[in-house]
C-alpha atoms as a PDB file:
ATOM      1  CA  UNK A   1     -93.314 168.538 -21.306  1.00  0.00           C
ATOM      2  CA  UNK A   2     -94.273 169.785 -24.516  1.00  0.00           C
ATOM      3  CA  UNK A   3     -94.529 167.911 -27.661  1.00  0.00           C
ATOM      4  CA  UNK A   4     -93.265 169.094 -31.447  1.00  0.00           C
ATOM      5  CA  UNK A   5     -93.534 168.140 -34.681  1.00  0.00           C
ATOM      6  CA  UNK A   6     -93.115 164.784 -35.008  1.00  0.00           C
ATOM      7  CA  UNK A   7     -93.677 163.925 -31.513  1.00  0.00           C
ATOM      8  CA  UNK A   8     -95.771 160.869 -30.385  1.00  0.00           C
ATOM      9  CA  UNK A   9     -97.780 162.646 -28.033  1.00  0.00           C
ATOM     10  CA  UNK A  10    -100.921 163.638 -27.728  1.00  0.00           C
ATOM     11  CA  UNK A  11    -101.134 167.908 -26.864  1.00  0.00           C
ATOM     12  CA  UNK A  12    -102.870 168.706 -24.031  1.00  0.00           C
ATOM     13  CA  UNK A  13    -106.361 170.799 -24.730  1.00  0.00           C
ATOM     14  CA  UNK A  14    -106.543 169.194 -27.830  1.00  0.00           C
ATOM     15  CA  UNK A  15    -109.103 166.791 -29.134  1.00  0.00           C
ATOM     16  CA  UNK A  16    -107.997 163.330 -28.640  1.00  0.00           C
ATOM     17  CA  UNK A  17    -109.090 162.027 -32.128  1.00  0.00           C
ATOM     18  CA  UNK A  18    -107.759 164.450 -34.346  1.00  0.00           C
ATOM     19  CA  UNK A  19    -104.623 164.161 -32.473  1.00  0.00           C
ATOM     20  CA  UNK A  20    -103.927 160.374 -32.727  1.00  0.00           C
ATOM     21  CA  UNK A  21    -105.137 161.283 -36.529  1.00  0.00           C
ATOM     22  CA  UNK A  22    -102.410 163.721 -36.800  1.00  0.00           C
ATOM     23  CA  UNK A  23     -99.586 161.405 -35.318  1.00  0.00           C
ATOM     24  CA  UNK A  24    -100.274 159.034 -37.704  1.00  0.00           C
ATOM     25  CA  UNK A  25     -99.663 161.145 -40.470  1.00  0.00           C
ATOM     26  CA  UNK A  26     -96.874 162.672 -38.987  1.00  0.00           C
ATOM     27  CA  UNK A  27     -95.267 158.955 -38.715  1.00  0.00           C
ATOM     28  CA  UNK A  28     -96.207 157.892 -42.012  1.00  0.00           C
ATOM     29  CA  UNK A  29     -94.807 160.753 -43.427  1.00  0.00           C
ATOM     30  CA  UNK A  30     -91.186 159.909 -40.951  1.00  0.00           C
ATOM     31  CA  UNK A  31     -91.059 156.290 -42.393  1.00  0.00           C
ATOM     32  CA  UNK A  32     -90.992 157.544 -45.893  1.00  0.00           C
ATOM     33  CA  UNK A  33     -88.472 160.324 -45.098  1.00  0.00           C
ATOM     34  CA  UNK A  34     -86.018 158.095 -43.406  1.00  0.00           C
ATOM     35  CA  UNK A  35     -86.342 155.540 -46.243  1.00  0.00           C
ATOM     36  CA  UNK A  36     -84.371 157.875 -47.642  1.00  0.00           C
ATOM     37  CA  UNK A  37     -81.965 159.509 -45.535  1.00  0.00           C
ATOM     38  CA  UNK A  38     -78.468 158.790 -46.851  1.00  0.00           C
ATOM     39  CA  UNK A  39     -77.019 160.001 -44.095  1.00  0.00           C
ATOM     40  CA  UNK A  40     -77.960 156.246 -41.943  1.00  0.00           C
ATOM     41  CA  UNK A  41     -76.706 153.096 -42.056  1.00  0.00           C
ATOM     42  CA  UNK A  42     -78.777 150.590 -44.057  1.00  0.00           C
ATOM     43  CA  UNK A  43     -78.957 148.849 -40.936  1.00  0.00           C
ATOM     44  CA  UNK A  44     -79.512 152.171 -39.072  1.00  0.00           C
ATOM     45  CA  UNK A  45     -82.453 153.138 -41.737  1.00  0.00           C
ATOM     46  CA  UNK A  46     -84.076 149.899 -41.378  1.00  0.00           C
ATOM     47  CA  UNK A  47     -84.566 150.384 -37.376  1.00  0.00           C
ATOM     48  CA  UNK A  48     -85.827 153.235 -37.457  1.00  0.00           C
ATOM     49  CA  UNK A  49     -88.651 153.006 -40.268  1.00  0.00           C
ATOM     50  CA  UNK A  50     -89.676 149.776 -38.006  1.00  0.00           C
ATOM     51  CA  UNK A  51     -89.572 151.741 -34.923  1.00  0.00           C
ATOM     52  CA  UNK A  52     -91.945 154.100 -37.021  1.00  0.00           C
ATOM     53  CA  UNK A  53     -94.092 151.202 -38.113  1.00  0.00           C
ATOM     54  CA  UNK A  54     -94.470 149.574 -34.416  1.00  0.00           C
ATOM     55  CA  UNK A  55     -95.418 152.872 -33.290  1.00  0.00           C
ATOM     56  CA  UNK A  56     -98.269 153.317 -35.793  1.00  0.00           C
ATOM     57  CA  UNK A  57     -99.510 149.905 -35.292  1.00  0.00           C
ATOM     58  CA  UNK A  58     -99.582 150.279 -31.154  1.00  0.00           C
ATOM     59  CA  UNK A  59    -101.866 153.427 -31.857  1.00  0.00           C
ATOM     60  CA  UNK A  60    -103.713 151.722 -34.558  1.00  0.00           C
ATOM     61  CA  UNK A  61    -104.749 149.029 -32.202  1.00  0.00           C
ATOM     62  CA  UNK A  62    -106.324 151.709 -30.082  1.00  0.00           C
ATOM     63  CA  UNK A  63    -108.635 153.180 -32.308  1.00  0.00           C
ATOM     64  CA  UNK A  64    -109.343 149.398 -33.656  1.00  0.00           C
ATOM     65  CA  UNK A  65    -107.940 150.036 -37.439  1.00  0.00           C
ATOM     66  CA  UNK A  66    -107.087 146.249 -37.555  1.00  0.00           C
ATOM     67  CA  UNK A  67    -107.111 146.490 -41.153  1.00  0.00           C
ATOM     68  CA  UNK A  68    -104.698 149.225 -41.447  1.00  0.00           C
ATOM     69  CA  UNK A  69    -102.464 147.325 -38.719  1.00  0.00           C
ATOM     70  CA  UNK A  70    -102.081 144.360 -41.102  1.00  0.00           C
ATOM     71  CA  UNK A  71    -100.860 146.371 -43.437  1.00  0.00           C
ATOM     72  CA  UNK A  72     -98.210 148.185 -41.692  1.00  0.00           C
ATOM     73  CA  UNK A  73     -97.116 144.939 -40.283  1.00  0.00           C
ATOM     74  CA  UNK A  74     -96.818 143.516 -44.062  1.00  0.00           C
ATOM     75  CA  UNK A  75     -95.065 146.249 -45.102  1.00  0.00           C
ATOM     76  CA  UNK A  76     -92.674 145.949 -41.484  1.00  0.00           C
ATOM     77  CA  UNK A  77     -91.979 142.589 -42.269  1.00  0.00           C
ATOM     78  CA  UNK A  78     -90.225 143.056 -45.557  1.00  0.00           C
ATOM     79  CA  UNK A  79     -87.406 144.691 -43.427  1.00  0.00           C
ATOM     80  CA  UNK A  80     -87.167 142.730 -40.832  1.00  0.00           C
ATOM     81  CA  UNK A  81     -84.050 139.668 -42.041  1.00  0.00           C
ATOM     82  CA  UNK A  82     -81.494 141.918 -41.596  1.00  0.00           C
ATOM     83  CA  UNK A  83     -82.633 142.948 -38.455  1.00  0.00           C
ATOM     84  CA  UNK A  84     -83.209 139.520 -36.921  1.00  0.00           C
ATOM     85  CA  UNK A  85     -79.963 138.368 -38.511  1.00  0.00           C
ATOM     86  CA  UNK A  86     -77.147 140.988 -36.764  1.00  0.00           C
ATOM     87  CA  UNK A  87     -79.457 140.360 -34.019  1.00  0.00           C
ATOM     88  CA  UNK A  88     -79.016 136.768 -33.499  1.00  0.00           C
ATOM     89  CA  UNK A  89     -74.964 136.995 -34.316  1.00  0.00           C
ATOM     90  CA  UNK A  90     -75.340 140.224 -31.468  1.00  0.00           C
ATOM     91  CA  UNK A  91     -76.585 137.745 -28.798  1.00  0.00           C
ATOM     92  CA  UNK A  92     -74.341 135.184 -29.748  1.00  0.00           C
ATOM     93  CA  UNK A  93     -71.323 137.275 -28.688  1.00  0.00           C
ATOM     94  CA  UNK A  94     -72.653 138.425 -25.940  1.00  0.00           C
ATOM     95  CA  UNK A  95     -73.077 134.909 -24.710  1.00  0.00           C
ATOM     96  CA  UNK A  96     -70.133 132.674 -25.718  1.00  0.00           C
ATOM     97  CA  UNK A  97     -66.932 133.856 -24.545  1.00  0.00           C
ATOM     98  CA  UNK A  98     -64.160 135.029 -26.673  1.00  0.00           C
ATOM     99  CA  UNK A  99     -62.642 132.534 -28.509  1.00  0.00           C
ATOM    100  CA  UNK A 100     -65.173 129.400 -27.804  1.00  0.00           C
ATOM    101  CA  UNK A 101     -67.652 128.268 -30.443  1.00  0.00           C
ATOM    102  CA  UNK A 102     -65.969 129.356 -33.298  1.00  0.00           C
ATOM    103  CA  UNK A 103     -67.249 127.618 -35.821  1.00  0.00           C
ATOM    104  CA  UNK A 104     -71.001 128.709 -34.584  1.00  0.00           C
ATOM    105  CA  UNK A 105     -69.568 132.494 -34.271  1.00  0.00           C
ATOM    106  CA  UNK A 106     -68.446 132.579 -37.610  1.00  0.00           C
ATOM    107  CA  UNK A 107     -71.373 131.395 -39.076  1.00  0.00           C
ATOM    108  CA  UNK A 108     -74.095 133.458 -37.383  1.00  0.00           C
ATOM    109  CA  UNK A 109     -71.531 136.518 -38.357  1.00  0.00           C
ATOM    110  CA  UNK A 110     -72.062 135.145 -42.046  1.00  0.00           C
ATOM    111  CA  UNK A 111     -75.225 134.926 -41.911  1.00  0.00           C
ATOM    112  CA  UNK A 112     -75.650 138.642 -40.837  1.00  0.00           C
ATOM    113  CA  UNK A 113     -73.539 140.072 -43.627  1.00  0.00           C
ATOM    114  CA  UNK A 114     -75.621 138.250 -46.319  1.00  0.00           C
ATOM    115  CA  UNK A 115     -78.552 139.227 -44.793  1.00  0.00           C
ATOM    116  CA  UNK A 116     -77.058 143.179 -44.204  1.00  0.00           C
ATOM    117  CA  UNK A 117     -75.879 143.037 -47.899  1.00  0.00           C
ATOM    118  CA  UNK A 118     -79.253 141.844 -49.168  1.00  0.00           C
ATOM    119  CA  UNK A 119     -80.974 144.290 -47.104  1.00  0.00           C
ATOM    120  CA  UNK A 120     -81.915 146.824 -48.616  1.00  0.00           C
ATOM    121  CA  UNK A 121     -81.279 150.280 -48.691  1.00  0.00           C
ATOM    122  CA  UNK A 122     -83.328 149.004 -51.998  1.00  0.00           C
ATOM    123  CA  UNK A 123     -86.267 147.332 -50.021  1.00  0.00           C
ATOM    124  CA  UNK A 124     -88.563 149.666 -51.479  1.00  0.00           C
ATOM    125  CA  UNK A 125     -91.682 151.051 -48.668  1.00  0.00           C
ATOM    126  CA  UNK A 126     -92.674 154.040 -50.852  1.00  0.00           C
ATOM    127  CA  UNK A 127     -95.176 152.547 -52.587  1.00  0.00           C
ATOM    128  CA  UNK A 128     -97.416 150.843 -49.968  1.00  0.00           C
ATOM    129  CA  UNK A 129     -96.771 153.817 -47.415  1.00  0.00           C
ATOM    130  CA  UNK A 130     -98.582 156.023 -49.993  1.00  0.00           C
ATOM    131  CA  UNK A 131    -101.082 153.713 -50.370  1.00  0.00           C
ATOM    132  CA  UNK A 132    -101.568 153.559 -46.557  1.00  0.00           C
ATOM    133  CA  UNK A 133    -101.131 157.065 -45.588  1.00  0.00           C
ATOM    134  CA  UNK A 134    -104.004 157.999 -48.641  1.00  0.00           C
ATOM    135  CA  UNK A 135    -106.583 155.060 -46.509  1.00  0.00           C
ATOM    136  CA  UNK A 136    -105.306 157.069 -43.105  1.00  0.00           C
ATOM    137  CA  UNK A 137    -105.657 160.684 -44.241  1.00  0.00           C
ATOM    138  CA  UNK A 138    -109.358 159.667 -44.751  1.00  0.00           C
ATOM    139  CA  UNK A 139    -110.126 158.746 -41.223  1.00  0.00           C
ATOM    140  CA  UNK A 140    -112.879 160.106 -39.095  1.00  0.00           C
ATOM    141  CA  UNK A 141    -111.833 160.632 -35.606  1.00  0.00           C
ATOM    142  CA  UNK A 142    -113.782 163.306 -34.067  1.00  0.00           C
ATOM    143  CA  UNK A 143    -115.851 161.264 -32.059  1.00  0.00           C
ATOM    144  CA  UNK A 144    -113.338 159.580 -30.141  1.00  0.00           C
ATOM    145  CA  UNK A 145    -112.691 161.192 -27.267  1.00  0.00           C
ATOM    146  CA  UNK A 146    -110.313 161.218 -23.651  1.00  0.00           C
ATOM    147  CA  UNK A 147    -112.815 158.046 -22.310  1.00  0.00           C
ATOM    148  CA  UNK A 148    -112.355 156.361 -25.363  1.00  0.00           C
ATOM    149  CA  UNK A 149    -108.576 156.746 -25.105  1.00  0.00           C
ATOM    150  CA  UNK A 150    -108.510 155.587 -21.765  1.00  0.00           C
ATOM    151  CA  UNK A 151    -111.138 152.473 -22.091  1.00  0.00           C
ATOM    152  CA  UNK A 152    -108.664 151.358 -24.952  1.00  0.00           C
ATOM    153  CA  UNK A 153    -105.788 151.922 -23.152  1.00  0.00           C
ATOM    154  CA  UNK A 154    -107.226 149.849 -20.339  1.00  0.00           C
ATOM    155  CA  UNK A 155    -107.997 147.318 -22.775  1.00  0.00           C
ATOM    156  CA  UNK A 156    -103.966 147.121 -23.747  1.00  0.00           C
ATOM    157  CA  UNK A 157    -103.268 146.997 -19.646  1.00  0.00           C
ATOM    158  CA  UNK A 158    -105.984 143.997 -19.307  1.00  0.00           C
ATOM    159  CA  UNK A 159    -104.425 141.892 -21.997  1.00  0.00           C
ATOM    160  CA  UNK A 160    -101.112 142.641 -20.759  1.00  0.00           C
ATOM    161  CA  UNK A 161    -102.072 141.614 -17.201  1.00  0.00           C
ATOM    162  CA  UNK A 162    -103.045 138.525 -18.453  1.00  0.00           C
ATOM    163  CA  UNK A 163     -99.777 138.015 -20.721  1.00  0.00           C
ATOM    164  CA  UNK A 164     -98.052 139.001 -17.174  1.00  0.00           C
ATOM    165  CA  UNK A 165    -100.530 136.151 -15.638  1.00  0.00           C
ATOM    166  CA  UNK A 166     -99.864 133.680 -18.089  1.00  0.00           C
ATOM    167  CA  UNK A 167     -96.114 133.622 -17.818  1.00  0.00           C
ATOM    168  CA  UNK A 168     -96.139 133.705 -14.544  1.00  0.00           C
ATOM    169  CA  UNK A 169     -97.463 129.755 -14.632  1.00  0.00           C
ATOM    170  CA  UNK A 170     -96.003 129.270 -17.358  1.00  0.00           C
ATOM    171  CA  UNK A 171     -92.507 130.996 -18.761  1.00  0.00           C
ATOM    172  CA  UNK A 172     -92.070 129.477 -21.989  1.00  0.00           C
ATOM    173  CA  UNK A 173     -90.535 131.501 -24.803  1.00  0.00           C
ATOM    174  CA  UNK A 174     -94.142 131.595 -26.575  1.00  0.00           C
ATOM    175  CA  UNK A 175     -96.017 133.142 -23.102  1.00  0.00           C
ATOM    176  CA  UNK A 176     -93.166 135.428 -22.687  1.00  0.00           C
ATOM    177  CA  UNK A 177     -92.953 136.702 -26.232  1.00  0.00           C
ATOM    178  CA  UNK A 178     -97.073 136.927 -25.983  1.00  0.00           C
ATOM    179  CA  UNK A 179     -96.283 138.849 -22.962  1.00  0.00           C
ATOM    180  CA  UNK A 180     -93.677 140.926 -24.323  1.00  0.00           C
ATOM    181  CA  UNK A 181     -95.818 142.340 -27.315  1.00  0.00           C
ATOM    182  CA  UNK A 182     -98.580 143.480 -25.191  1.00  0.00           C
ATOM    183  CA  UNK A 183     -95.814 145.177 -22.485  1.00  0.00           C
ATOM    184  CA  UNK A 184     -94.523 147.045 -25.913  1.00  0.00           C
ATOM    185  CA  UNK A 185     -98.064 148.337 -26.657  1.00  0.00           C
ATOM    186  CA  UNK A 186     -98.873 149.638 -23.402  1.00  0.00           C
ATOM    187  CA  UNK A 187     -95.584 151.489 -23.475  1.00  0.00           C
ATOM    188  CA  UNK A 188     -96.075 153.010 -26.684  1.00  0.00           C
ATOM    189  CA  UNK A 189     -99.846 154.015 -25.075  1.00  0.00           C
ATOM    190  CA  UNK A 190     -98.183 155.819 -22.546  1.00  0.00           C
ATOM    191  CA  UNK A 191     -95.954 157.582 -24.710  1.00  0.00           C
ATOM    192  CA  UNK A 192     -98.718 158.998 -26.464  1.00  0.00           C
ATOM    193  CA  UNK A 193    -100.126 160.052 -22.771  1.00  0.00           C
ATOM    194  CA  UNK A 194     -97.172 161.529 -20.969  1.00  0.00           C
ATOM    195  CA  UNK A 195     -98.543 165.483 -21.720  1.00  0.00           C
ATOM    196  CA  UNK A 196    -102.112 164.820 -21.089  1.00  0.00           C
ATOM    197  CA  UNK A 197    -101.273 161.912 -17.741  1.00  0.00           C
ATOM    198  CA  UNK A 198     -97.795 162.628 -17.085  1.00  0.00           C
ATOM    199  CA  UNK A 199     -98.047 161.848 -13.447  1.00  0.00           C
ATOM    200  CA  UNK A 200     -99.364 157.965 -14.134  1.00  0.00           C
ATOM    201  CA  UNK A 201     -97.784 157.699 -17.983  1.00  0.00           C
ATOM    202  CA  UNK A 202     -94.321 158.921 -17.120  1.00  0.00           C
ATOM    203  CA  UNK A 203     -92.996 156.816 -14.759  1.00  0.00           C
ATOM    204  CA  UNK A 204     -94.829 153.671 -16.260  1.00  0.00           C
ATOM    205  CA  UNK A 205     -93.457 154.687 -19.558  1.00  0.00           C
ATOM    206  CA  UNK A 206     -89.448 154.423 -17.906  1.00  0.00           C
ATOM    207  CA  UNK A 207     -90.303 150.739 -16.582  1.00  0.00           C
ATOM    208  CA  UNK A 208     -91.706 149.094 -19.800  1.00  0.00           C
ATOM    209  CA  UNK A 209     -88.929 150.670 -21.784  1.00  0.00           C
ATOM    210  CA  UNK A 210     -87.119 148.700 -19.113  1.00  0.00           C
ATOM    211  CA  UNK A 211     -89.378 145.709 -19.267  1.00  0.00           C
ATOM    212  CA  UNK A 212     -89.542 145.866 -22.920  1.00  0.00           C
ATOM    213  CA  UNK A 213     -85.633 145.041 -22.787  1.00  0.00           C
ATOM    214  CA  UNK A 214     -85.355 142.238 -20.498  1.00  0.00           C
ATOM    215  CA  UNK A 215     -88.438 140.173 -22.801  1.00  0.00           C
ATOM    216  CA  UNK A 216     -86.994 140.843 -25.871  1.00  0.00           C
ATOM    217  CA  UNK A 217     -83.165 139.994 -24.752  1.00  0.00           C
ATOM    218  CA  UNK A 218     -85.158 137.014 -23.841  1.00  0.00           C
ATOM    219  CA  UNK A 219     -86.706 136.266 -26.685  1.00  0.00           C
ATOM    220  CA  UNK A 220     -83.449 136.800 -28.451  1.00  0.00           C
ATOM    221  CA  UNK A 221     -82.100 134.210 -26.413  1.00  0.00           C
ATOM    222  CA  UNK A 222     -85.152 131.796 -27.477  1.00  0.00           C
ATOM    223  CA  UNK A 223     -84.256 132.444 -31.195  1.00  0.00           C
ATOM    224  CA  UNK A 224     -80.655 131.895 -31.097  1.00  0.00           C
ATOM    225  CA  UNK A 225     -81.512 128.766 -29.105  1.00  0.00           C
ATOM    226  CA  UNK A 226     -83.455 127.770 -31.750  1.00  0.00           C
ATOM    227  CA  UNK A 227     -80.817 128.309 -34.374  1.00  0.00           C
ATOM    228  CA  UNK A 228     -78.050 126.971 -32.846  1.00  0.00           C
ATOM    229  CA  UNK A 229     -80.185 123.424 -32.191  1.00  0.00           C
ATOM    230  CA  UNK A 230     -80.519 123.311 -35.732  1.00  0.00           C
ATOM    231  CA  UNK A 231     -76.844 123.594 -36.388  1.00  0.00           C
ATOM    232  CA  UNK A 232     -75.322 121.373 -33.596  1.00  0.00           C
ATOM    233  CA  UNK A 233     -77.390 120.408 -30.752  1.00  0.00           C
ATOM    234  CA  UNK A 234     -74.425 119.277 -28.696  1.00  0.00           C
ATOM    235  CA  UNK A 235     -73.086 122.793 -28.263  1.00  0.00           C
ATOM    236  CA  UNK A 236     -72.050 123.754 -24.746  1.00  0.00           C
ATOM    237  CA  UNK A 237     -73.313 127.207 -25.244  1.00  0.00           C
ATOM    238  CA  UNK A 238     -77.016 125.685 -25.154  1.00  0.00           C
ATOM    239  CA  UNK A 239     -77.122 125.772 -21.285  1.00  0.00           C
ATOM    240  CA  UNK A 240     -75.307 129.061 -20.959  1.00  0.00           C
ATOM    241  CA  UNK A 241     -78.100 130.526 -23.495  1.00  0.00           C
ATOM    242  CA  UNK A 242     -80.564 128.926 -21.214  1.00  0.00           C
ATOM    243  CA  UNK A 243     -78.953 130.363 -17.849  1.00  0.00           C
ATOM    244  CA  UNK A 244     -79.091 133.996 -19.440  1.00  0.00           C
ATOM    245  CA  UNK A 245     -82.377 133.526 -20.187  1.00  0.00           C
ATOM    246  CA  UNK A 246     -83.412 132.493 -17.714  1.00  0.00           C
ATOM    247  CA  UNK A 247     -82.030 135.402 -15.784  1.00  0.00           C
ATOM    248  CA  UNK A 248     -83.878 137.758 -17.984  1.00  0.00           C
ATOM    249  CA  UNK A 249     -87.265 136.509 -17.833  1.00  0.00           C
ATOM    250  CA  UNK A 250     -86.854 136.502 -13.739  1.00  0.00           C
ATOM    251  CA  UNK A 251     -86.185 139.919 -13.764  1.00  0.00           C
ATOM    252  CA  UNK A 252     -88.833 140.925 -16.056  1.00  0.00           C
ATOM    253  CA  UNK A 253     -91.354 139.165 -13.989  1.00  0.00           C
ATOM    254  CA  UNK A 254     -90.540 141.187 -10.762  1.00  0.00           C
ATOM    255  CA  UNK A 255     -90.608 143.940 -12.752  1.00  0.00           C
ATOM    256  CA  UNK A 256     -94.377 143.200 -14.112  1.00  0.00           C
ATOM    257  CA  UNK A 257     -95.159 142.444 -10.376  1.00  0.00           C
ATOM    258  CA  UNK A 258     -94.796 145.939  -9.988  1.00  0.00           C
ATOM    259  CA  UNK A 259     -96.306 147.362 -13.487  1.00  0.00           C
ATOM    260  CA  UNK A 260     -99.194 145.145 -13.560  1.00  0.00           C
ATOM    261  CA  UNK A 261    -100.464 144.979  -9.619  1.00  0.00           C
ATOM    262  CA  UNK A 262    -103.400 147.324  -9.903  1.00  0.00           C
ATOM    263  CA  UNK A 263    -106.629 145.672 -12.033  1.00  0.00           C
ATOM    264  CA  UNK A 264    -107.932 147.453 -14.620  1.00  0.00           C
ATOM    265  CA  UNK A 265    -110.538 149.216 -13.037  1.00  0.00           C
ATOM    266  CA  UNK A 266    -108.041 150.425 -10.631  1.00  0.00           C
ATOM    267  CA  UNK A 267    -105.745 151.572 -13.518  1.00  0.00           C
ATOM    268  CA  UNK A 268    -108.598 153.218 -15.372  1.00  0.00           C
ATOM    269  CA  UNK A 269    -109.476 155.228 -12.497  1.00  0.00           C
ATOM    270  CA  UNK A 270    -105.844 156.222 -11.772  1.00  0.00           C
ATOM    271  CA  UNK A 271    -105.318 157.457 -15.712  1.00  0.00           C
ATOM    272  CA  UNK A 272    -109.090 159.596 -15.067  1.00  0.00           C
ATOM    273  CA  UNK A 273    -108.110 161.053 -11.634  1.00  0.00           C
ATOM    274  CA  UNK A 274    -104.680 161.816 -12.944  1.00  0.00           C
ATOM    275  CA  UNK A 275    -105.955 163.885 -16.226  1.00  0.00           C
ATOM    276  CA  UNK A 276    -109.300 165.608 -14.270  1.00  0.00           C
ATOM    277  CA  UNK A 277    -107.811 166.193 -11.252  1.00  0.00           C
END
């Protein structure tokens, strides 16, 4: 499985370094080209520039440019009302049955047209991506090699395991949102290793897509929970919102069962035997 330009994947026979170097210019340079690209949706443009940003901040956390990561996530966050608004009025639907909790309906649908109109093809990102992608063109990364990619990538799995851990015990909306950011960076991590680990990044990389889904329907459940409390906090949907939720976060803990059984020592050794041998 070969990668291109634009790909977020690290070329076998390549030094690591250079190469997460390279896909962070290559994604920089993305975010600002689809800024742009007339031929998207607003709403459209603004998911994929964030996709773009999550994806440079999962490898940023890797090489520990925390600094850097702050940035992007300012710059992400400027974008993200629209988002969290069709969202919310999404879930809603999904939820409450046609032609119940109308009042409710129409008012989370209001809310996401204001926030789609607001939105932003005029959001402007130019001007802080430049700024970013000048800090990142100066990095040094030819030290950092194939160990160091895997002792970070460990590092992701460990905190992850104990995101997995914690919401076992305890499956609030807080553990399981901790949880669900840590299951998004290890899947970005093996993204970024499916040509040089296919073997262990491949498959993992299909079930925290999966897993990925089922915590953040959840926490999208958690937010319009939230919202709706604050509009009438007898609604019967409440408990329905609850149920589904409930539902999700079961399914995404069997699921972790299986993604997060090995401990990291185990893990690291699986990623070294898998790329040596």
């Amino acid at each position: 499985m070969r990668g291109h330009p634009m790909s977020y994947r690290i070329e076998p026979h390549r030094p690591v370094g250079p190469e997460l170097h390279r896909i962070a210019l290559e994604q920089l340079d993305r975010a600002g080209v689809l800024q742009d690209d007339a031929a998207l949706t607003p709403a459209k443009r603004v998911h994929e520039v964030r996709k773009r940003f999550k994806m440079l901040r999962a490898l940023m956390r890797l090489i520990d440019k925390r600094r850097e990561q702050k940035h992007i996530r300012d710059i992400a966050r400027q974008l993200s009302a629209s988002r969290d608004a069709a969202v919310m009025a999404a879930t809603f639907d999904l939820i409450a049955e046609p032609g119940t909790e109308e009042a409710l309906r129409q008012f989370f649908h209001a809310q996401a047209e204001r926030a789609a109109s607001s939105a932003a093809p005029t959001t402007d990102v130019h001007r802080p991506l430049r700024e970013s992608r000048a800090r990142v063109a100066g990095w040094d990364l030819d030290d950092f090699d194939f160990y160091d990619l895997v002792r970070s990538v460990t590092g992701t799995y460990r905190k992850g395991r104990r995101a997995y851990e914690q919401a076992c015990e305890f499956p609030s909306s807080e553990s399981t949102h901790d949880w669900r950011k840590r299951v998004k960076d290890h899947w970005y991590h093996m993204r970024l290793m499916v040509n040089v680990c296919g073997g262990i990044a491949d498959p993992r990389r299909e079930q925290l897509d999966r897993l990925g889904e089922l915590l953040g329907d959840a926490n999208d459940c958690a937010v319009l929970r939230d919202a709706v409390m604050a509009q009438d906090p007898t609604a019967g949907i409440l408990a329905k919102i609850d149920r589904r939720r409930d539902e999700l976060v079961r399914d995404g803990l069997a699921l972790g069962n299986e993604l997060y059984a090995a401990k990291p020592k185990e893990f690291a050794r699986s990623l070294l035997h898998c790329h040596l041998g």
